[in-house]
C-alpha atoms as a PDB file:
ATOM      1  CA  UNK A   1      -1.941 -13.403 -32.602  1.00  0.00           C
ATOM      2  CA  UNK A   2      -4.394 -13.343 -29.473  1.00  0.00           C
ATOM      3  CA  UNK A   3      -6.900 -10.867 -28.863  1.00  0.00           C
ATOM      4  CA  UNK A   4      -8.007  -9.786 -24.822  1.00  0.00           C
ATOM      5  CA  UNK A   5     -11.248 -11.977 -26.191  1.00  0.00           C
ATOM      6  CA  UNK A   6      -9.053 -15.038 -25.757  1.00  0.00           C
ATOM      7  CA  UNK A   7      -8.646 -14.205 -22.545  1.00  0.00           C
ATOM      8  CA  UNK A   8     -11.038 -14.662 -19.355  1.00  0.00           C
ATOM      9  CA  UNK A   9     -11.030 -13.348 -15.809  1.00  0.00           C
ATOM     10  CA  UNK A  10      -8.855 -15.148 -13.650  1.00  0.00           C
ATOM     11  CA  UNK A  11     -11.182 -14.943 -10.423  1.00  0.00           C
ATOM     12  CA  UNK A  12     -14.229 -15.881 -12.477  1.00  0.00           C
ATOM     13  CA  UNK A  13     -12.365 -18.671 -13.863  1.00  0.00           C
ATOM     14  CA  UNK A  14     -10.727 -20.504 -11.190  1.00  0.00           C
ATOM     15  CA  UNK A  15     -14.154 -19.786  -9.327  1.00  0.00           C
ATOM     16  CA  UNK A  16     -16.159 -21.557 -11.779  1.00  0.00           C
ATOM     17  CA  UNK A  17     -13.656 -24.022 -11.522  1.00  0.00           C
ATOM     18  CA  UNK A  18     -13.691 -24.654  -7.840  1.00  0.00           C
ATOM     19  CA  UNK A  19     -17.297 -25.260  -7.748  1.00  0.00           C
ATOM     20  CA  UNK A  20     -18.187 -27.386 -11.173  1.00  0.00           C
ATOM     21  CA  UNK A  21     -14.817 -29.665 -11.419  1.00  0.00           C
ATOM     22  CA  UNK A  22     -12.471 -29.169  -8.361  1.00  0.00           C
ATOM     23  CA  UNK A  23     -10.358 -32.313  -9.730  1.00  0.00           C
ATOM     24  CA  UNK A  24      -9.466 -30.037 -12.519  1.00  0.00           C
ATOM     25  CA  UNK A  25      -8.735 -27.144 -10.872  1.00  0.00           C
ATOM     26  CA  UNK A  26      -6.538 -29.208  -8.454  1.00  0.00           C
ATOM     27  CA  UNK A  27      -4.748 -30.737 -11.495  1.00  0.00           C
ATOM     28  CA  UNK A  28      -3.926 -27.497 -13.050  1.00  0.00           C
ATOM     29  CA  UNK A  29      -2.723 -25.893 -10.044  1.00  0.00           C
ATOM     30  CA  UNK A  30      -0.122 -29.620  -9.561  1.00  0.00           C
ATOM     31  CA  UNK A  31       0.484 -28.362 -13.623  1.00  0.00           C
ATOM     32  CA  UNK A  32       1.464 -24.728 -12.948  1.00  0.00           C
ATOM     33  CA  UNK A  33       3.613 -26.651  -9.515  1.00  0.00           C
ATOM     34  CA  UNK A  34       5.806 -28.058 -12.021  1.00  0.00           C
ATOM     35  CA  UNK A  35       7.241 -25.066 -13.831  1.00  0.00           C
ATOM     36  CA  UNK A  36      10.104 -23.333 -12.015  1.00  0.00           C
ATOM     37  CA  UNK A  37       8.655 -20.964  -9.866  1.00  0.00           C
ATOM     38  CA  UNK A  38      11.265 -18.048 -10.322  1.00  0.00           C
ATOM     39  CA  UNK A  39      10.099 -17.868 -14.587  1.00  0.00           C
ATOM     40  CA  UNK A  40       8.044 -15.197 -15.592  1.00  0.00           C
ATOM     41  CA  UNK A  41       4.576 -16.500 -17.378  1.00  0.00           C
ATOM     42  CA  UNK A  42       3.989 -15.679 -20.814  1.00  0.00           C
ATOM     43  CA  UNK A  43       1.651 -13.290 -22.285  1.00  0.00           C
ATOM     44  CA  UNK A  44       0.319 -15.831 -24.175  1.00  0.00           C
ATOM     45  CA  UNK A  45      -1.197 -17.156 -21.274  1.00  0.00           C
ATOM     46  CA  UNK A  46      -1.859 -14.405 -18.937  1.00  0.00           C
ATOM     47  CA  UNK A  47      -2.195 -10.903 -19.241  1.00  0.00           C
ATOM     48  CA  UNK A  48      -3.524  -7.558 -17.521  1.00  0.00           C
ATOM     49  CA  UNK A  49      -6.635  -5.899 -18.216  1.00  0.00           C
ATOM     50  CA  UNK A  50      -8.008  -2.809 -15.859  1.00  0.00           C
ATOM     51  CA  UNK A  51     -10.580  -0.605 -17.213  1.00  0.00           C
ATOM     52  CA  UNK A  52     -10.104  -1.747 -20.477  1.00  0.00           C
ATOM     53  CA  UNK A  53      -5.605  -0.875 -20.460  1.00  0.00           C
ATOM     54  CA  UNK A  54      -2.870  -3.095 -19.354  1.00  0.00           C
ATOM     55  CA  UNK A  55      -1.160  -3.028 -16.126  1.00  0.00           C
ATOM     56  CA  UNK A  56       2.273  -0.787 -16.344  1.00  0.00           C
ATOM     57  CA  UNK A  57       5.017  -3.348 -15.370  1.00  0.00           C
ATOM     58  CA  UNK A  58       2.432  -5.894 -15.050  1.00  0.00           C
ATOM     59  CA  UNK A  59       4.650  -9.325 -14.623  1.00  0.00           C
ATOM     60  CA  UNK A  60       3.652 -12.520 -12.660  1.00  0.00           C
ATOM     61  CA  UNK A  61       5.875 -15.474 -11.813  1.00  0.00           C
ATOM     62  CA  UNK A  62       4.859 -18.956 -11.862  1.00  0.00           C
ATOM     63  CA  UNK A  63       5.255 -19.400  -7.952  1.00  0.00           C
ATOM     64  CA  UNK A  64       2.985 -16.034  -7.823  1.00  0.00           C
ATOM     65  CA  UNK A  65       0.054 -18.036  -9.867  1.00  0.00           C
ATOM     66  CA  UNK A  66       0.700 -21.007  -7.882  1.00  0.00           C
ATOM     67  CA  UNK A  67       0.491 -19.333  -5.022  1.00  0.00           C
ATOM     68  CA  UNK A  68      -3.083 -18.492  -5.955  1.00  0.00           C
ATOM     69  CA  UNK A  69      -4.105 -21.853  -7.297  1.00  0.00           C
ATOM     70  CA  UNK A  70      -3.486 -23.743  -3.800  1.00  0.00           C
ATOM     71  CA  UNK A  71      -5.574 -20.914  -1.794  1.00  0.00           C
ATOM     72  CA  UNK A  72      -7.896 -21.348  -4.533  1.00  0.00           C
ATOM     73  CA  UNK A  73      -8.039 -25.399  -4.227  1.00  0.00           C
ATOM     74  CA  UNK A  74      -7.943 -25.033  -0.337  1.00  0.00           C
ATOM     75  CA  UNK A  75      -9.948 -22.636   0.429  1.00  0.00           C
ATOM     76  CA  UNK A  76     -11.547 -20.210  -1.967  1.00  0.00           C
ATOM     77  CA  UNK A  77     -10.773 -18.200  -5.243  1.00  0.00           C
ATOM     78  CA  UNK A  78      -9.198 -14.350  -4.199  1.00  0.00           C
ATOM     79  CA  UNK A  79     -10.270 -11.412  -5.414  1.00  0.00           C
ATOM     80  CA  UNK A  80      -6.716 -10.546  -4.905  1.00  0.00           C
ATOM     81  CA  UNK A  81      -3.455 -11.842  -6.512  1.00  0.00           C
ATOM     82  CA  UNK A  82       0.443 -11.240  -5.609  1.00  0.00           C
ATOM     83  CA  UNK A  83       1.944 -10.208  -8.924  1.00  0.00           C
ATOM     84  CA  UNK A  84       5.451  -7.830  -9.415  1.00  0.00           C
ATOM     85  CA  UNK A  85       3.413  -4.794  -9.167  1.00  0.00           C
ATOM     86  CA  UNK A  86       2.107  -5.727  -6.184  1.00  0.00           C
ATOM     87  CA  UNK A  87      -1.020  -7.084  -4.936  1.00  0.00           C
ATOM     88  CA  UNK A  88      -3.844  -6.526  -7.569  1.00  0.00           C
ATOM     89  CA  UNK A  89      -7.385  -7.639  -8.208  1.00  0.00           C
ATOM     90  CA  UNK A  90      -7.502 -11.063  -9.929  1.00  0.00           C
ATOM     91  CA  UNK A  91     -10.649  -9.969 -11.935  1.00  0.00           C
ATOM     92  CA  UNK A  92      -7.897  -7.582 -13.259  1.00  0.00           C
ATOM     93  CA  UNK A  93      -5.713 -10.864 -14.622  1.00  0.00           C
ATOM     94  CA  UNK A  94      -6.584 -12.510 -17.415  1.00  0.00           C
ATOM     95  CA  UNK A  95      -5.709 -16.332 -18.428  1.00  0.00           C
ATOM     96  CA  UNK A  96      -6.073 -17.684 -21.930  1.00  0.00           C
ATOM     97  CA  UNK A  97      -9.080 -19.684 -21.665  1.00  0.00           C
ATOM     98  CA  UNK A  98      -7.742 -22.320 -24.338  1.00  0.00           C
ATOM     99  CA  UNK A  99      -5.277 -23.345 -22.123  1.00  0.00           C
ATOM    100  CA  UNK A 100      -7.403 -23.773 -19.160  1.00  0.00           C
ATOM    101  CA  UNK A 101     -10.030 -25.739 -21.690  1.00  0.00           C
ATOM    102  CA  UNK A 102      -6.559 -27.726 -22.862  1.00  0.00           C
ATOM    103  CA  UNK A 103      -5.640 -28.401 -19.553  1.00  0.00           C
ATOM    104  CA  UNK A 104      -9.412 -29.526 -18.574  1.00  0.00           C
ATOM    105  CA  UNK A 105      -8.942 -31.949 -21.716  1.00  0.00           C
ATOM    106  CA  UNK A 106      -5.871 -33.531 -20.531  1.00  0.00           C
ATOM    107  CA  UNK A 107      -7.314 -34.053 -16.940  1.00  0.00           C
ATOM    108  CA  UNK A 108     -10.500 -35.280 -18.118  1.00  0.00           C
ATOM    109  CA  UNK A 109      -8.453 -38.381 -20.005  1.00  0.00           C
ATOM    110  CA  UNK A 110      -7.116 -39.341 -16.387  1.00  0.00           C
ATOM    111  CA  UNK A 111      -9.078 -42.835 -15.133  1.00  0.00           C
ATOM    112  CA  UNK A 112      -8.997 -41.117 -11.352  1.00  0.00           C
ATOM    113  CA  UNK A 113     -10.923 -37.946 -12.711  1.00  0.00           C
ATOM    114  CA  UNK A 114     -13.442 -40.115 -15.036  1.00  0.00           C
ATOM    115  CA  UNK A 115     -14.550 -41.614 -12.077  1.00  0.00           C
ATOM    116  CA  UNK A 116     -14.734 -37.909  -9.729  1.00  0.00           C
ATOM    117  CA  UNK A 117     -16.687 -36.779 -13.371  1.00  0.00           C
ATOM    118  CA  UNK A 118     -19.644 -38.412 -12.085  1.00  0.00           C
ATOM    119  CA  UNK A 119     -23.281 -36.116 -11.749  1.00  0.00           C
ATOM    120  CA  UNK A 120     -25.089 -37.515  -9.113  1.00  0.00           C
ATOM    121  CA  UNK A 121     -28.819 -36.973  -8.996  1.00  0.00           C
ATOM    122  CA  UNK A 122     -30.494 -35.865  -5.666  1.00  0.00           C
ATOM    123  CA  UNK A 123     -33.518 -38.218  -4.707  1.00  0.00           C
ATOM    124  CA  UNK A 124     -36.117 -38.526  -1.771  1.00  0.00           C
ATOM    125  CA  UNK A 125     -36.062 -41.278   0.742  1.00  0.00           C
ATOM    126  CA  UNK A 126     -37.155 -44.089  -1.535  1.00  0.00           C
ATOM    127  CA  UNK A 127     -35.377 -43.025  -4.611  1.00  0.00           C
ATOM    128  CA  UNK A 128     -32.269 -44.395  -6.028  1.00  0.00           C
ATOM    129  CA  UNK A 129     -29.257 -42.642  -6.854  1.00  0.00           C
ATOM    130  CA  UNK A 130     -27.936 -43.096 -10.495  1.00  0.00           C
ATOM    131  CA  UNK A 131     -25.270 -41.324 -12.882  1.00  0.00           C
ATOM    132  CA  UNK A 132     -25.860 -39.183 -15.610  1.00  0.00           C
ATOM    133  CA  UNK A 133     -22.818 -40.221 -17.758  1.00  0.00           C
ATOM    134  CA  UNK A 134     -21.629 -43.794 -17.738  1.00  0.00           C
ATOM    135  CA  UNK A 135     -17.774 -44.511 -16.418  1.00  0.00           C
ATOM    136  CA  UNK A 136     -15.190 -43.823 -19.377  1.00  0.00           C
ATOM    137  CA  UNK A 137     -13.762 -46.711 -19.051  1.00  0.00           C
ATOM    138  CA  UNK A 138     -16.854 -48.752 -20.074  1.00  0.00           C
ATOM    139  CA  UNK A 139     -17.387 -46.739 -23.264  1.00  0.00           C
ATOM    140  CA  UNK A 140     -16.764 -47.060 -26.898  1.00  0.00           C
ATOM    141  CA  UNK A 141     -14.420 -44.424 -28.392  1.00  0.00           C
ATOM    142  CA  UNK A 142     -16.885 -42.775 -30.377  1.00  0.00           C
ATOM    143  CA  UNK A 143     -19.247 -42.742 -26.531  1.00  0.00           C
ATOM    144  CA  UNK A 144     -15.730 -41.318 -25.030  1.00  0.00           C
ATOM    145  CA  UNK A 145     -15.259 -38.535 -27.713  1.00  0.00           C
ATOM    146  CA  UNK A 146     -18.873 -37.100 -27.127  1.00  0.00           C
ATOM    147  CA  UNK A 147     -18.706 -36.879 -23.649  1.00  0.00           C
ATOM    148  CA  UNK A 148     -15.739 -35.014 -23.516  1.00  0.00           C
ATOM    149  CA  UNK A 149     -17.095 -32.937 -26.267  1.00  0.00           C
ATOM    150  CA  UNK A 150     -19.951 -31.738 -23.270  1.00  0.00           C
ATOM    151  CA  UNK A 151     -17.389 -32.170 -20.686  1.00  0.00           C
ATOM    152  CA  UNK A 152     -14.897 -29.151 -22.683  1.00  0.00           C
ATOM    153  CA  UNK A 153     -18.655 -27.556 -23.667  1.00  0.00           C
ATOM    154  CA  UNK A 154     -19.412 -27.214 -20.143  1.00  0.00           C
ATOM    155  CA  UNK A 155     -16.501 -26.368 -18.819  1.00  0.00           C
ATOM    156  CA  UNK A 156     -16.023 -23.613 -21.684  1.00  0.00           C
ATOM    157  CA  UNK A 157     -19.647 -22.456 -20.491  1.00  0.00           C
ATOM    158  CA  UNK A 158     -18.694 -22.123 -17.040  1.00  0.00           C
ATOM    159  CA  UNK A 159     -15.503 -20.055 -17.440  1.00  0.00           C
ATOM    160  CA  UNK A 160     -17.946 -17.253 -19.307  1.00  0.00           C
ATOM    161  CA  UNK A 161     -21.277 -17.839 -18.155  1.00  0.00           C
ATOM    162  CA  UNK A 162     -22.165 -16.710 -14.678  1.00  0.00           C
ATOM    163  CA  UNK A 163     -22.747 -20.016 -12.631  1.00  0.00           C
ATOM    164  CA  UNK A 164     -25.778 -21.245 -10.388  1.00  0.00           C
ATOM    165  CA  UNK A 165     -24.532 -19.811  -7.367  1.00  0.00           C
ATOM    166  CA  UNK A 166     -24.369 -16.301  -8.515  1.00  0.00           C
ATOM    167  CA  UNK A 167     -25.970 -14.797  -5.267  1.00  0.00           C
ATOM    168  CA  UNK A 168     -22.693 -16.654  -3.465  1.00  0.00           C
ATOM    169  CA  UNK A 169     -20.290 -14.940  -5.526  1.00  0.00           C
ATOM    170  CA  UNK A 170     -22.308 -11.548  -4.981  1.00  0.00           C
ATOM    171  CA  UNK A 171     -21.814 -12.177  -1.524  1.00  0.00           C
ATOM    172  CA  UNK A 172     -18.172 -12.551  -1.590  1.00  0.00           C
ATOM    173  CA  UNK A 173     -17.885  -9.856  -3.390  1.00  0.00           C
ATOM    174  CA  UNK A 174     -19.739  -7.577  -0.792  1.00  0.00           C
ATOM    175  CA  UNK A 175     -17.655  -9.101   2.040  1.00  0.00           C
ATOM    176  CA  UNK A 176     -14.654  -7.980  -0.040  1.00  0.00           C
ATOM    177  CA  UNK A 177     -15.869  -4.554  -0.325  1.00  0.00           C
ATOM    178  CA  UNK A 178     -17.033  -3.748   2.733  1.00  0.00           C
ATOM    179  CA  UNK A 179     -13.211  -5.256   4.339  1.00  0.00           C
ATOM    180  CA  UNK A 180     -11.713  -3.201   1.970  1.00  0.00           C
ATOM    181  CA  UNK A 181     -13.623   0.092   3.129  1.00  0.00           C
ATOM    182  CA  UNK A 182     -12.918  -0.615   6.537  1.00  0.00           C
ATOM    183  CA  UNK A 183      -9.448  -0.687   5.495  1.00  0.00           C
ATOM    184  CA  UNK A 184      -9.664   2.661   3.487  1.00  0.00           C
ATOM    185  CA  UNK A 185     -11.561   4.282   6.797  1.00  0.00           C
ATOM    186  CA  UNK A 186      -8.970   3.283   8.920  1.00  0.00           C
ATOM    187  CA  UNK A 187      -6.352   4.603   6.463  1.00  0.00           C
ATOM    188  CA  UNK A 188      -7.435   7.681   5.714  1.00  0.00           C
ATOM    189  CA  UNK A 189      -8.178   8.383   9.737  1.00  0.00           C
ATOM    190  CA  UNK A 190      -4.335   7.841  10.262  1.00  0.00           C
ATOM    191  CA  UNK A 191      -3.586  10.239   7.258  1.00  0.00           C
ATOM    192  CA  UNK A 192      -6.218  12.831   8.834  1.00  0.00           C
ATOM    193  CA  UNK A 193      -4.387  12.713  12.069  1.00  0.00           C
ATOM    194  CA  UNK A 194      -0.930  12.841  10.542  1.00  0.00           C
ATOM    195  CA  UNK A 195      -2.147  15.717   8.264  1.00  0.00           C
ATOM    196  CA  UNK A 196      -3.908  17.366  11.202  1.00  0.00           C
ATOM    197  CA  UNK A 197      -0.342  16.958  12.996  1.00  0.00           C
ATOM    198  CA  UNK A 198       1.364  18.607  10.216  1.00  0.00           C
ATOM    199  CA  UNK A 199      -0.852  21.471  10.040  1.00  0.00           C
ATOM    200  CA  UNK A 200       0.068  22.809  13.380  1.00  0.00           C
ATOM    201  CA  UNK A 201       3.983  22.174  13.028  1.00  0.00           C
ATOM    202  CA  UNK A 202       3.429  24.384   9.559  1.00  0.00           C
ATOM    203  CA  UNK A 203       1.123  26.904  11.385  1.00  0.00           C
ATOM    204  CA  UNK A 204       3.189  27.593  14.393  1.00  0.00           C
ATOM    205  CA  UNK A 205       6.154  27.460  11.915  1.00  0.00           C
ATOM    206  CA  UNK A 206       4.301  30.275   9.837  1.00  0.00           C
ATOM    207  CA  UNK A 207       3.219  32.367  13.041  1.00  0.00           C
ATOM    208  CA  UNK A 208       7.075  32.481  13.709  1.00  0.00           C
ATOM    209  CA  UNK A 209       8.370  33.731  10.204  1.00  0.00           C
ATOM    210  CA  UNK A 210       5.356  35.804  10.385  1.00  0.00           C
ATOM    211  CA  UNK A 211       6.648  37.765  13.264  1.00  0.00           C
ATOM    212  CA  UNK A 212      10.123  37.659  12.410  1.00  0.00           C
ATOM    213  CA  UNK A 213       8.808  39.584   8.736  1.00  0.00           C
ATOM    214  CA  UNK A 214       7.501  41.725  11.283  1.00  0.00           C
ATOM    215  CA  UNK A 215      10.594  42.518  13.295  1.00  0.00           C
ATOM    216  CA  UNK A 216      12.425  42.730   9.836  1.00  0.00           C
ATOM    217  CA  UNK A 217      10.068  45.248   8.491  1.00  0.00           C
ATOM    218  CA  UNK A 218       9.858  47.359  11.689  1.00  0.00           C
ATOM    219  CA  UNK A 219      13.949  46.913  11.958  1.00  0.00           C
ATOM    220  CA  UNK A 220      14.357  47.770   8.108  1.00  0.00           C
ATOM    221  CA  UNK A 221      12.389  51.170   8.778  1.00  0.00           C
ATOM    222  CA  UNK A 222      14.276  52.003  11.830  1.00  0.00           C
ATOM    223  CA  UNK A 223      17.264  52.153   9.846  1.00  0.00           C
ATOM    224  CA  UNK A 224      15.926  53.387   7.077  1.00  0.00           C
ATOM    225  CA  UNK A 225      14.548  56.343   9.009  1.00  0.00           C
ATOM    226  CA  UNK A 226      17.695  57.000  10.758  1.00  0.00           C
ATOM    227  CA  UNK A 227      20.025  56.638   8.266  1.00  0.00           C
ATOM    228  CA  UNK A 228      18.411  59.357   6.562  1.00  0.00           C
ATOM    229  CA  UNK A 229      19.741  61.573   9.302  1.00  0.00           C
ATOM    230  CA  UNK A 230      22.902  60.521  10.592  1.00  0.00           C
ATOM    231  CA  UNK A 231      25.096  57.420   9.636  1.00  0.00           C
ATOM    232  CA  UNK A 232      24.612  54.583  12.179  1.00  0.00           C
ATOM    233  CA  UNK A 233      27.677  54.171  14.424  1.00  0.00           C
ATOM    234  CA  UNK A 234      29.875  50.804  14.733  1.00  0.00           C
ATOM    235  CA  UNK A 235      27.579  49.872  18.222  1.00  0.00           C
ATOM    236  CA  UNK A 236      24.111  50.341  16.360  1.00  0.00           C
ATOM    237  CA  UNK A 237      25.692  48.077  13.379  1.00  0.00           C
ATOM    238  CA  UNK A 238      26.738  45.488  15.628  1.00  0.00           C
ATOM    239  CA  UNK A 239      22.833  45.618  17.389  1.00  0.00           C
ATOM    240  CA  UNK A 240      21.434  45.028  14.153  1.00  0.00           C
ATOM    241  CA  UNK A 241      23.717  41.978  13.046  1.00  0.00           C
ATOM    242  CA  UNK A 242      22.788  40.693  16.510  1.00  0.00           C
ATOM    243  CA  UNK A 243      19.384  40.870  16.205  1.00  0.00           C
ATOM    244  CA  UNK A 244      19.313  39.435  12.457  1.00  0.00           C
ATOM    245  CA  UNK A 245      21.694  36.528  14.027  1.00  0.00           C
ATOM    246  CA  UNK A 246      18.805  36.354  16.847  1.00  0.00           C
ATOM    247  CA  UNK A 247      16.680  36.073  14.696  1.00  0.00           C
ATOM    248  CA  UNK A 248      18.494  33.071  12.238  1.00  0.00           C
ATOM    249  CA  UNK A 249      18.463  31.246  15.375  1.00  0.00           C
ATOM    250  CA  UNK A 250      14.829  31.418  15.858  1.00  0.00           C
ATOM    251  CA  UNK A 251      14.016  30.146  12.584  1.00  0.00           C
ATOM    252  CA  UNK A 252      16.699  27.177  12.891  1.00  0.00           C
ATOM    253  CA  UNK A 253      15.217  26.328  15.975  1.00  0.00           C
ATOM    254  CA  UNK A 254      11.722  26.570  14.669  1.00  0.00           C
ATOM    255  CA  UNK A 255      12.605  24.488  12.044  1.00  0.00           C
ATOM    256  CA  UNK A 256      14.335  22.163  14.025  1.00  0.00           C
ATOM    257  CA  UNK A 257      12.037  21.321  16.452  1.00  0.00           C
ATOM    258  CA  UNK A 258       9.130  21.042  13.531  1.00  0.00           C
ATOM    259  CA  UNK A 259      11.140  18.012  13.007  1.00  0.00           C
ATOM    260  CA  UNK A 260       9.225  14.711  14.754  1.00  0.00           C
ATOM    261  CA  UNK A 261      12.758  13.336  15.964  1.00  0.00           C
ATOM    262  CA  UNK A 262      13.489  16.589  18.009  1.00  0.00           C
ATOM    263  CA  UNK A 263       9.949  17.661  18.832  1.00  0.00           C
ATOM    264  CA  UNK A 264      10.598  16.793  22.464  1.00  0.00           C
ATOM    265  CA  UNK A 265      14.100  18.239  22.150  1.00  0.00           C
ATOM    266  CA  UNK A 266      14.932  20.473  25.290  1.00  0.00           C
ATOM    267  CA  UNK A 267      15.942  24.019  24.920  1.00  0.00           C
ATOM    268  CA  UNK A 268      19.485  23.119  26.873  1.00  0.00           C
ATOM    269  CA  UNK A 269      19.863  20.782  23.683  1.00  0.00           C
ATOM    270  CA  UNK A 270      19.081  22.691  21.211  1.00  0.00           C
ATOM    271  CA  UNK A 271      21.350  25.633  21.650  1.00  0.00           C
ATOM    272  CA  UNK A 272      23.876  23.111  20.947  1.00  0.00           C
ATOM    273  CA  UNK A 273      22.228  21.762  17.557  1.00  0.00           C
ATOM    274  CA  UNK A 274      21.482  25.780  16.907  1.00  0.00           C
ATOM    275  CA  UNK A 275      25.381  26.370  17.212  1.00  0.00           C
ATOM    276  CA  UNK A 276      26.211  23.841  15.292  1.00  0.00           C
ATOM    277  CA  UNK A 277      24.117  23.963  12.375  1.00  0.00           C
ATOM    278  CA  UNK A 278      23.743  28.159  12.144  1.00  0.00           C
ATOM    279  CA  UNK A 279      25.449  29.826   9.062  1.00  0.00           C
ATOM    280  CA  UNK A 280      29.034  30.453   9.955  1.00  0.00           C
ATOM    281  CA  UNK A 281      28.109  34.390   9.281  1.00  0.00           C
ATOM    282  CA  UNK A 282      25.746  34.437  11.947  1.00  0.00           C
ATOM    283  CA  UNK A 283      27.979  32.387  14.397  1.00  0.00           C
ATOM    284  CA  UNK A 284      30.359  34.245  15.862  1.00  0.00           C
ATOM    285  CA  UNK A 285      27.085  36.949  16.549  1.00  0.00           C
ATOM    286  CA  UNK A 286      25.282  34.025  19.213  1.00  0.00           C
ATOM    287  CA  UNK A 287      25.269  35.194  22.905  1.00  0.00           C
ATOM    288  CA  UNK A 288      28.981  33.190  24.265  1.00  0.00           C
ATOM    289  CA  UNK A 289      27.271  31.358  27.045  1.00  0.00           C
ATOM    290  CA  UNK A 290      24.670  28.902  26.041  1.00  0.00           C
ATOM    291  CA  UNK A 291      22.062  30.275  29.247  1.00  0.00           C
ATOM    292  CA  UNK A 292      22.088  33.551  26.960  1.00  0.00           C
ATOM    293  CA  UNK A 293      20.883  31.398  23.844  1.00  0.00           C
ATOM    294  CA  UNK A 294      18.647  29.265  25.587  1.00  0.00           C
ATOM    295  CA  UNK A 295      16.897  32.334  26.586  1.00  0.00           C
ATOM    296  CA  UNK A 296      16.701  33.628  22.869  1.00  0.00           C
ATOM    297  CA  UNK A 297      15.498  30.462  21.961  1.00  0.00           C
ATOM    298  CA  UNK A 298      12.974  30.208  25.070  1.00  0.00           C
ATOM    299  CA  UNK A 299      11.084  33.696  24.131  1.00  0.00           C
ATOM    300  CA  UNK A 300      10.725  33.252  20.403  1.00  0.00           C
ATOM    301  CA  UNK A 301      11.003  29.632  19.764  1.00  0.00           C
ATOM    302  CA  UNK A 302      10.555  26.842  22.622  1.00  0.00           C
ATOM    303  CA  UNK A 303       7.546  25.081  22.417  1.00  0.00           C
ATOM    304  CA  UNK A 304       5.990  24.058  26.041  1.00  0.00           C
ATOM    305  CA  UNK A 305       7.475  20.449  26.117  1.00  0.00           C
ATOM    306  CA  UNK A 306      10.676  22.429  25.585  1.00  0.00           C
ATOM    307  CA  UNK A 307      10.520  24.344  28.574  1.00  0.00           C
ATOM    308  CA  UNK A 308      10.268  21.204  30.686  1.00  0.00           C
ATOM    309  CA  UNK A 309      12.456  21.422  33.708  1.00  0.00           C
ATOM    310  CA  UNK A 310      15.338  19.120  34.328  1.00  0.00           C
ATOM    311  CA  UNK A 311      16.209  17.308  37.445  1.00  0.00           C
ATOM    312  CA  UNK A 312      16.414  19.219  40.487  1.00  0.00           C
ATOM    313  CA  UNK A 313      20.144  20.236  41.728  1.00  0.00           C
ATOM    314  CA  UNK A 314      21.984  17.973  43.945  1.00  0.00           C
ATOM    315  CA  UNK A 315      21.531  19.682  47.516  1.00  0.00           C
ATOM    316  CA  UNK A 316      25.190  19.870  49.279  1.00  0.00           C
ATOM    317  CA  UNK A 317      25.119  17.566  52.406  1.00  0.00           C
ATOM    318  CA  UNK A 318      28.021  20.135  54.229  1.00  0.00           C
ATOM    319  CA  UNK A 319      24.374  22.429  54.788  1.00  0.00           C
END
């Protein structure tokens, strides 16, 4: 059974990769090319690590990973990787660092990478350039088995060890960080301006139902008052439903033109949306003519790009 210490960072990795043996890293990413690229990976060989818990619904593909791999052999190792859960940070997947050390093996045997396995040795002007290791193929078997022995030594080294060019990596990383706050920033000024948006839609909204409370209350206490002394007549009932129909027409036109799509709705318009959307109790209370509603709607709910006026009547050429 593997433990998460089997496993290593998969930016770190394929970073130390890139720099120390880029044959390798070019071999494994040909490797992961082979697989069909619609299977799902193992967890064998990769998993998901973030603050010390697994990704929920954490799944990559193999087309995913060799997605990465190329980038990584073209251009650089990303801090970010495409996985089913979306884009997430690479230092955040994990690959079994046996199989990248078997994988480094296997390449390593390859005549074309024995020769690319060469150290060269910088020298002045005068100096001459030599190799560290001798060519594989001129080696005895027991010569061979050693110097893959450093070759999987180093390599192991590498994939845990920060490497040489730490102060590279550190400046990656920054770069990173700093495009990713600039991407936050942005975000969160659209949100502020959405919110601020929002805000006034809810506070004019609120200012309405706070005055139609008002008009209820005051209303209530008219007829409470005089109720106590005589029983309204069939002309004072009717007044009231009216206004409480006047004033269900406010708050579905408030509502309404809250609404982003009919924010620039005109009032002509909406007394038709008002009609048609008004509890059927309240319907047959609306003024008959639709210049009678618009006016309702004009005094208690229009906004001022409501209020806009249309175009101009056709003058009558007979005058």
């Amino acid at each position: 059974m593997l433990s998460p210490h089997d496993f290593v960072p998969l930016e770190h990795s394929i970073g130390a990769l890139r720099r120390t043996a880029p044959a390798v890293l070019e071999a494994i990413a040909k490797t992961v090319r082979a697989y069909r690229p619609s299977d799902y990976i193992s967890p064998d060989l990769i998993i998901s690590q973030a603050h010390g818990k697994p990704i929920l619904g954490f799944a990559i593909t193999y087309a995913q990973l060799s997605a990465y791999l190329d980038l990584a052999v073209a251009k650089y190792a990303s801090v970010l990787i495409e996985t089913d859960v979306g884009a997430t940070r690479s230092e955040h997947v994990r690959i079994n660092r046996g199989w990248l050390i078997a994988q480094s093996e296997q390449v390593a045997l390859l005549p074309s990478l024995a020769q690319a396995a060469l150290v060269r040795s910088s020298a002045g002007q005068k100096a001459s350039v030599t190799s560290l290791y001798p060519p594989l193929l001129d080696q005895t078997p027991e010569a061979a088995s050693a110097e893959l022995h450093r070759l999987k030594i180093r390599i192991e080294r590498n994939l845990i060890l920060p490497g040489l060019d730490s102060r590279e990596r550190e400046i990656e990383s920054l770069r990173a960080r700093v495009a990713s706050l600039e991407e936050g920033k942005s975000q969160a000024e659209k949100l502020n301006a959405a919110m601020a948006t929002t805000l006034r839609m809810l506070t004019l909204e609120n200012d309405q139902l706070r005055r139609a409370r008002a008009e209820d209350a005051s209303l209530i206490s008219s007829v409470s008052s005089t109720a106590i002394s005589r029983k309204p007549s069939n002309v004072e009932l009717r007044n009231v439903a009216i206004r409480e129909a006047r004033i269900e027409a406010v708050k579905l036109a408030t509502v309404l033109w809250a609404s982003p799509d009919l924010a620039d709705c005109r009032t002509g318009k909406m007394t038709q949306l008002v009609r048609d959307h008004i509890d059927p109790r309240y319907a047959a209370l609306l003024p008959k003519t639709d210049l009678a509603l618009a006016r309702w709607l004009s005094q208690d709910a229009a906004p001022p790009m409501a209020k806009r006026r249309g175009r101009p009547p056709k003058s009558d050429p007979n005058k």
